[in-house]
N, C-alpha and C. Protein backbone atom coordinates (compact mmCIF):
# COMPACT_ATOMS: atom_id res chain seq x y z
N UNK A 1 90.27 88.98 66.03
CA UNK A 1 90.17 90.36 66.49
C UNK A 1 90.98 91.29 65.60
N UNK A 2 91.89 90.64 65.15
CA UNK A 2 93.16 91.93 64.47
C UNK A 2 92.18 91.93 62.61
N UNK A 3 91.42 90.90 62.30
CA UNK A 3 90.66 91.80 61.13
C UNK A 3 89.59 92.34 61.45
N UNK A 4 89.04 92.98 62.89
CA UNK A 4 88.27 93.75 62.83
C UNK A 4 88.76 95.11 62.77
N UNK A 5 89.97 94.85 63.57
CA UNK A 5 91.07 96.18 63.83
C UNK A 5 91.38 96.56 62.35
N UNK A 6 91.74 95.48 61.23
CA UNK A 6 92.18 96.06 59.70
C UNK A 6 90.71 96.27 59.25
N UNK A 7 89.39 96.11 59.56
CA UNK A 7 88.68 96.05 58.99
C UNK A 7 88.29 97.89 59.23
N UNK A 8 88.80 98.37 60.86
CA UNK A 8 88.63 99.39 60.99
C UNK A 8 89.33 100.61 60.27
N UNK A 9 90.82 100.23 60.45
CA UNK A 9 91.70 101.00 59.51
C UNK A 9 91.57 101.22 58.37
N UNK A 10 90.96 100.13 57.27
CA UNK A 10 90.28 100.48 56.19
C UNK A 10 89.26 101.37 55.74
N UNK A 11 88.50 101.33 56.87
CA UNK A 11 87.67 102.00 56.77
C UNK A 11 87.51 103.93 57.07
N UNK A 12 88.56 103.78 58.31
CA UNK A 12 88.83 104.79 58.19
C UNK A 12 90.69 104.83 58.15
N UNK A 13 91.10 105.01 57.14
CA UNK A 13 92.50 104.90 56.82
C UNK A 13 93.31 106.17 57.42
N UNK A 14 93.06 107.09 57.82
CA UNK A 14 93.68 108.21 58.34
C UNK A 14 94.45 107.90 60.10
N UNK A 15 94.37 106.56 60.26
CA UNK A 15 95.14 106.02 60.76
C UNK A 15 95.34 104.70 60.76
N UNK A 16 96.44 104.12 60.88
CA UNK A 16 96.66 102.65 60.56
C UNK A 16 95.67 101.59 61.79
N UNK A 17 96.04 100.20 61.45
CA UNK A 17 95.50 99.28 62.21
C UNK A 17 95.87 99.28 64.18
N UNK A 18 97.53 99.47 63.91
CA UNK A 18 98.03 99.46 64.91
C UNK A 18 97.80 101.05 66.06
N UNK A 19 97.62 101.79 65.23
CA UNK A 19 97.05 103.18 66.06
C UNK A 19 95.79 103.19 66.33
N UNK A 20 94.71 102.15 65.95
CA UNK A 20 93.20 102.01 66.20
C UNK A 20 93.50 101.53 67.79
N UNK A 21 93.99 100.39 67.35
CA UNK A 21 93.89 99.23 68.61
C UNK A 21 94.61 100.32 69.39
N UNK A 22 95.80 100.44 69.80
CA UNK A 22 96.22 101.43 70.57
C UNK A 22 95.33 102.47 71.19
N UNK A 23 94.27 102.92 70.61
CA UNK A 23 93.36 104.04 70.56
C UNK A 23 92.34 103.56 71.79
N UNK A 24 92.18 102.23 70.88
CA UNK A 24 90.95 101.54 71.94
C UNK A 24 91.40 100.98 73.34
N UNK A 25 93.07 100.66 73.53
CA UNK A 25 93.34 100.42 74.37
C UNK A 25 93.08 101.54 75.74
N UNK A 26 93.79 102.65 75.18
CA UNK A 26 94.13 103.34 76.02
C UNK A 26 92.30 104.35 76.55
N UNK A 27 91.83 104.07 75.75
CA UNK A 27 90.12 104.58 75.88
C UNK A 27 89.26 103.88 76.36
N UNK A 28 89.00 102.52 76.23
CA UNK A 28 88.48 101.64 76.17
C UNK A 28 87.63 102.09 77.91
N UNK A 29 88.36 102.42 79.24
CA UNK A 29 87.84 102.95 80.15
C UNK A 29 87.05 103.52 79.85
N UNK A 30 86.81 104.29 79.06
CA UNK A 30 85.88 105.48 78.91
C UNK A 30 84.79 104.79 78.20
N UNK A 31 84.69 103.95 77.73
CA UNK A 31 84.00 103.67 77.05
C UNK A 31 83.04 102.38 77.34
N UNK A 32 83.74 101.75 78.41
CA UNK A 32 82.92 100.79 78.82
C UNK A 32 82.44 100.90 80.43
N UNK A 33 81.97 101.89 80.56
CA UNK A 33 81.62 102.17 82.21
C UNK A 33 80.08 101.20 82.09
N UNK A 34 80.22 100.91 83.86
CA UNK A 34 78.79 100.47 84.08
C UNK A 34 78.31 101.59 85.02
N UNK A 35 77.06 101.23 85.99
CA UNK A 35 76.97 101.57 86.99
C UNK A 35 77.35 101.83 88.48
N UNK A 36 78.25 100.26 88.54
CA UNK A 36 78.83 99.90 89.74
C UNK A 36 80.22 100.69 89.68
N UNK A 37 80.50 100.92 88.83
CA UNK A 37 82.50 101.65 88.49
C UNK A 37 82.52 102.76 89.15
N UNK A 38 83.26 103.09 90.08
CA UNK A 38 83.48 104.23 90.79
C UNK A 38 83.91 105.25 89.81
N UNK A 39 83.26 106.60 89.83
CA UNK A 39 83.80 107.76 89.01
C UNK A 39 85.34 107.54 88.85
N UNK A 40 85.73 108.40 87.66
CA UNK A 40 87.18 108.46 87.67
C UNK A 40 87.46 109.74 88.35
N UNK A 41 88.70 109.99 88.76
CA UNK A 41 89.16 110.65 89.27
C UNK A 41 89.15 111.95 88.25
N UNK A 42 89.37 113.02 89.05
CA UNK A 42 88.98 114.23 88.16
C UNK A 42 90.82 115.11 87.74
N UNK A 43 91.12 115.05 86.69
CA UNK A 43 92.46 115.49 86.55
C UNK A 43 92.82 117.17 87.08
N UNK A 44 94.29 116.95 87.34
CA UNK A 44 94.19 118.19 88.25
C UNK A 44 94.13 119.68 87.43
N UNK A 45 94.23 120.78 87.90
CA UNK A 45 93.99 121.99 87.21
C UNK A 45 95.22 122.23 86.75
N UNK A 46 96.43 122.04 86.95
CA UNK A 46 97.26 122.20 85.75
C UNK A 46 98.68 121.09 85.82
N UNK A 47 99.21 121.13 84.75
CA UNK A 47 100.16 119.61 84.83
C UNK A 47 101.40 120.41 85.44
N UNK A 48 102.06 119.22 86.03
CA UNK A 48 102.96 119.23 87.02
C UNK A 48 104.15 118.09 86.33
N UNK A 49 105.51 118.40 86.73
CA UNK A 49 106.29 117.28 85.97
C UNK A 49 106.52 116.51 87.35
N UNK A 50 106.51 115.49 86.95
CA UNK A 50 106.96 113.83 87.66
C UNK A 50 108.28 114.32 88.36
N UNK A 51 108.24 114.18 90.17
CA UNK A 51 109.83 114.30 90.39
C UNK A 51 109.82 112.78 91.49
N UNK A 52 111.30 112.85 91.94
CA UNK A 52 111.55 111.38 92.34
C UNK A 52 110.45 111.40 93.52
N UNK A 53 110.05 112.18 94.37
CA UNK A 53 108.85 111.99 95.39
C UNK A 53 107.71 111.08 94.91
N UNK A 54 107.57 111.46 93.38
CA UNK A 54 106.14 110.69 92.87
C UNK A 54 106.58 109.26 92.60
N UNK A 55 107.64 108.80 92.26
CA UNK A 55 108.77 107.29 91.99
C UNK A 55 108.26 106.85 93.69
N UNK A 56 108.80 107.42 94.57
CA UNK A 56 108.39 107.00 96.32
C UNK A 56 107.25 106.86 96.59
N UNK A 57 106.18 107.76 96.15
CA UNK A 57 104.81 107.29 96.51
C UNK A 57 104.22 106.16 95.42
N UNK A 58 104.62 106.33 93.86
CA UNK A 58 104.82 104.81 93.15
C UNK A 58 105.42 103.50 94.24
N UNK A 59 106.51 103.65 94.40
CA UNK A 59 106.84 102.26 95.03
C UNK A 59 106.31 101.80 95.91
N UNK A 60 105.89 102.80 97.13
CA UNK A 60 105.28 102.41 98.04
C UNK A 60 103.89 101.71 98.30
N UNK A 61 103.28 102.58 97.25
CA UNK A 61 101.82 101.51 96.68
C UNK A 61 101.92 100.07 96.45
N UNK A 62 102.79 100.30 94.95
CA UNK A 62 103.12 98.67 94.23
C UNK A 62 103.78 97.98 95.51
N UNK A 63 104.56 98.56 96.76
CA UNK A 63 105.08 97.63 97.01
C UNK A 63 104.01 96.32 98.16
N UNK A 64 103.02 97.49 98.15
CA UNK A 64 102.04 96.27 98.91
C UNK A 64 101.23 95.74 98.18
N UNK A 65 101.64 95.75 97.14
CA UNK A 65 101.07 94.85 95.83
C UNK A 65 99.46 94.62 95.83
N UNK A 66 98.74 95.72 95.49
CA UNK A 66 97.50 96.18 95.14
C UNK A 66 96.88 94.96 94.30
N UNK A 67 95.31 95.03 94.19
CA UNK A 67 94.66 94.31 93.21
C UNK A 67 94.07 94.53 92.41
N UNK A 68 94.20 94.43 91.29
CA UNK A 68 92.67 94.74 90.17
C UNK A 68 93.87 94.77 88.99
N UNK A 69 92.70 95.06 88.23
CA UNK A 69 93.25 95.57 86.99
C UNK A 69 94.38 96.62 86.80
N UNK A 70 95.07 97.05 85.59
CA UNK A 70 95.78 97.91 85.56
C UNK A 70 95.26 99.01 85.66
N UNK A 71 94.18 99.41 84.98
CA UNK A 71 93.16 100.42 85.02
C UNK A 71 92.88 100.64 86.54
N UNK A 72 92.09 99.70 87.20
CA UNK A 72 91.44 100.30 88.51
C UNK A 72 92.56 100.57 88.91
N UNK A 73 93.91 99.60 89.82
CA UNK A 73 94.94 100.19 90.22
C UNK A 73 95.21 101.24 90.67
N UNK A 74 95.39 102.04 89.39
CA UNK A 74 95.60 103.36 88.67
C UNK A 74 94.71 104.56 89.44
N UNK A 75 93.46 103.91 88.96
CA UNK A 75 91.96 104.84 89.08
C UNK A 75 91.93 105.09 90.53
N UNK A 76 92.51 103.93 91.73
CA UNK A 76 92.79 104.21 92.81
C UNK A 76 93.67 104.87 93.08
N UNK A 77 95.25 104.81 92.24
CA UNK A 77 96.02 105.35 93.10
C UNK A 77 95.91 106.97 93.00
N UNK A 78 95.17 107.26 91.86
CA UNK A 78 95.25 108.62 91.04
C UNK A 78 94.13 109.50 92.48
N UNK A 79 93.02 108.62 92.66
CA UNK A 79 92.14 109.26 93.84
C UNK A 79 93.00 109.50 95.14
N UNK A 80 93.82 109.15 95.54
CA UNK A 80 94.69 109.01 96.46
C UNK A 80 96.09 109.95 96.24
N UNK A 81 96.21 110.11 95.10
CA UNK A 81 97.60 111.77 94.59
C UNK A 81 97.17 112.01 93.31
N UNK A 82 96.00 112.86 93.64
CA UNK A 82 94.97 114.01 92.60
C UNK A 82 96.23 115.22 91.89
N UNK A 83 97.03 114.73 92.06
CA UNK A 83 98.48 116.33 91.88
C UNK A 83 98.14 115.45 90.20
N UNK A 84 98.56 114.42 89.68
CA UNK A 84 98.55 113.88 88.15
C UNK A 84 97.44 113.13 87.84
N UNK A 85 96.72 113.34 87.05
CA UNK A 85 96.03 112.14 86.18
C UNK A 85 96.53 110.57 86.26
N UNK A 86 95.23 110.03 86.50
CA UNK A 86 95.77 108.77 86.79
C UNK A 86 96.03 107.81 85.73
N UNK A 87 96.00 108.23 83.96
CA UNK A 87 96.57 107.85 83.14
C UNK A 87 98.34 108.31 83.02
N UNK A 88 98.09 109.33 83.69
CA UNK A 88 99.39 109.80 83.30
C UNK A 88 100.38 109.01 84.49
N UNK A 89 100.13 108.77 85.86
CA UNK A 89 100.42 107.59 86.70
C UNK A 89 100.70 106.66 85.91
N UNK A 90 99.64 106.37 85.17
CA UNK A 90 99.79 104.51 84.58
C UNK A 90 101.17 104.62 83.54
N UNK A 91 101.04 106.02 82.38
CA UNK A 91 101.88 105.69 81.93
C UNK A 91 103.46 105.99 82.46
N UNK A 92 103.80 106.92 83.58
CA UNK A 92 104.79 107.07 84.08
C UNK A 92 105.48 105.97 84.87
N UNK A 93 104.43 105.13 85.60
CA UNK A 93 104.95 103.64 85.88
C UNK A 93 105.33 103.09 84.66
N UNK A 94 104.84 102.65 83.85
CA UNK A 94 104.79 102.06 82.66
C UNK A 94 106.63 102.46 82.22
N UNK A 95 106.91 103.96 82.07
CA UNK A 95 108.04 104.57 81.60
C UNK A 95 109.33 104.23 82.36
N UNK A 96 108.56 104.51 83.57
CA UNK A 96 109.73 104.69 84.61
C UNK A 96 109.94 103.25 85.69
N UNK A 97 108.89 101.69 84.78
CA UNK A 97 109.16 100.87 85.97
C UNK A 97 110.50 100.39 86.43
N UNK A 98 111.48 100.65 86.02
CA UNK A 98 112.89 99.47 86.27
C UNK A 98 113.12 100.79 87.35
N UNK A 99 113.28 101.83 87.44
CA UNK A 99 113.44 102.94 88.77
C UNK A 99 112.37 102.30 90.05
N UNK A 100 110.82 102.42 89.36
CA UNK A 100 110.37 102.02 90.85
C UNK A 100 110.39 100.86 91.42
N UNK A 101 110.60 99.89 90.34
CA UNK A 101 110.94 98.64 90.94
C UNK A 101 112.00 98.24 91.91
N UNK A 102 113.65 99.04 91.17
CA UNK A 102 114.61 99.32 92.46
C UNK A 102 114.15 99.91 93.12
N UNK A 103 113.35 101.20 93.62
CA UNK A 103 113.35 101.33 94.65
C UNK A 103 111.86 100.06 96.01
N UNK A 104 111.18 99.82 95.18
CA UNK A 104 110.67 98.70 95.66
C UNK A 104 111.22 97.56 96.29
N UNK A 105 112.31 97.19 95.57
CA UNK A 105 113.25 96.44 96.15
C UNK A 105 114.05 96.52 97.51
N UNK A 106 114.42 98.54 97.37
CA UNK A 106 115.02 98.37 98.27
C UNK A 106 114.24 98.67 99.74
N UNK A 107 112.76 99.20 99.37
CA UNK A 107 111.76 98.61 100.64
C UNK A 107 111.67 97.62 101.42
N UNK A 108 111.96 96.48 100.31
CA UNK A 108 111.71 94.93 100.72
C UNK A 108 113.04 94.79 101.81
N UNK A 109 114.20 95.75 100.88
CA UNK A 109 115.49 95.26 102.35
C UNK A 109 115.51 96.52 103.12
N UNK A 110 114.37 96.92 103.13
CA UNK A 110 114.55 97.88 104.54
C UNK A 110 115.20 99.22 104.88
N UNK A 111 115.49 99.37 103.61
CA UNK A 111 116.13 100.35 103.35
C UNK A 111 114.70 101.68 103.27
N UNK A 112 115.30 102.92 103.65
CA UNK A 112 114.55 104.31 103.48
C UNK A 112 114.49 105.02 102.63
N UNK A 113 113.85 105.02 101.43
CA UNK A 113 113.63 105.97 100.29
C UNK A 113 113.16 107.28 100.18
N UNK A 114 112.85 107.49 101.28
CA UNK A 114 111.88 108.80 101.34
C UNK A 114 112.60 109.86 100.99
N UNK A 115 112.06 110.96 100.26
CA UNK A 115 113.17 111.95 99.61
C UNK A 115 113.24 112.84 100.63
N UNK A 116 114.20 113.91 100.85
CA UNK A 116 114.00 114.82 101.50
C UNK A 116 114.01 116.28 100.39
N UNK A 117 113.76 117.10 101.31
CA UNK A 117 112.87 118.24 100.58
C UNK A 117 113.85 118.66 99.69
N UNK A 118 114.90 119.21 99.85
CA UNK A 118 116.08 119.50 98.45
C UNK A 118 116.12 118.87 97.62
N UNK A 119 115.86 117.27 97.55
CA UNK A 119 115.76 116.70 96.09
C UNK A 119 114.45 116.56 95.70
N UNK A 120 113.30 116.68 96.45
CA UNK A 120 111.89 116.14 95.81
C UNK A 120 111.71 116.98 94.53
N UNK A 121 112.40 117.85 94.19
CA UNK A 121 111.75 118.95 93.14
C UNK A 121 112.91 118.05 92.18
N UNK A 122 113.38 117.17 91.75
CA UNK A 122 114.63 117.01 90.84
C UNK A 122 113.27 116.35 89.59
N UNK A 123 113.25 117.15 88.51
CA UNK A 123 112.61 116.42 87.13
C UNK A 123 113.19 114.65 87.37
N UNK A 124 112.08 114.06 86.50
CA UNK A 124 112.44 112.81 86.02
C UNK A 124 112.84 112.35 84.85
């Protein structure tokens, strides 16, 4: 697979091997729909920054430990809090997992994460 990826970069050299594959990773949804694939979710009308409320509704998902792919996951949780793109979900888990994981953790011991309204606005 990785000399089709150099075979691509060669070809078109205006980006390397490793920014193809990357390319295709992160696209590859788009590109391989069938029939049966539920629409994607429609991104919202304007971007919003990540505050610890969105880390709480992260944990709380993962913590009932969902199924599918990373993609569907996502594609679900994004239909379910339309406020971000559900790439931008994937990659904010992705950024921010060792945060939602503690707080996942501290679900498991029972503990209450839920923000209250004075901090939900704190950037991430």
């Amino acid at each position: 697979m990785v000399a089709f990826w150099k075979d691509v970069a060669s070809k078109a050299p205006h980006h390397s091997r490793a920014s193809w594959m990357k390319f295709w990773r992160r696209h590859k949804h788009e590109l391989n729909r069938t029939e049966e694939d539920d629409p994607l979710p429609q991104p919202p009308e304007k971007k919003m920054r990540y505050s610890r409320s969105d880390d709480v509704l992260l944990a709380k998902y993962f913590y009932t430990k969902p199924e599918g792919t990373s993609d569907k996951v996502f594609q679900a949780f994004g239909r379910l809090h339309p406020h971000h793109p559900w790439k931008g979900w994937q990659e904010h888990h992705r950024i921010h997992k060792a945060k939602i994981d503690h707080l996942i953790h501290k679900l498991a011991n029972g503990e209450n994460i839920d923000v209250d309204e004075s901090t939900s606005s704190t950037e991430c």
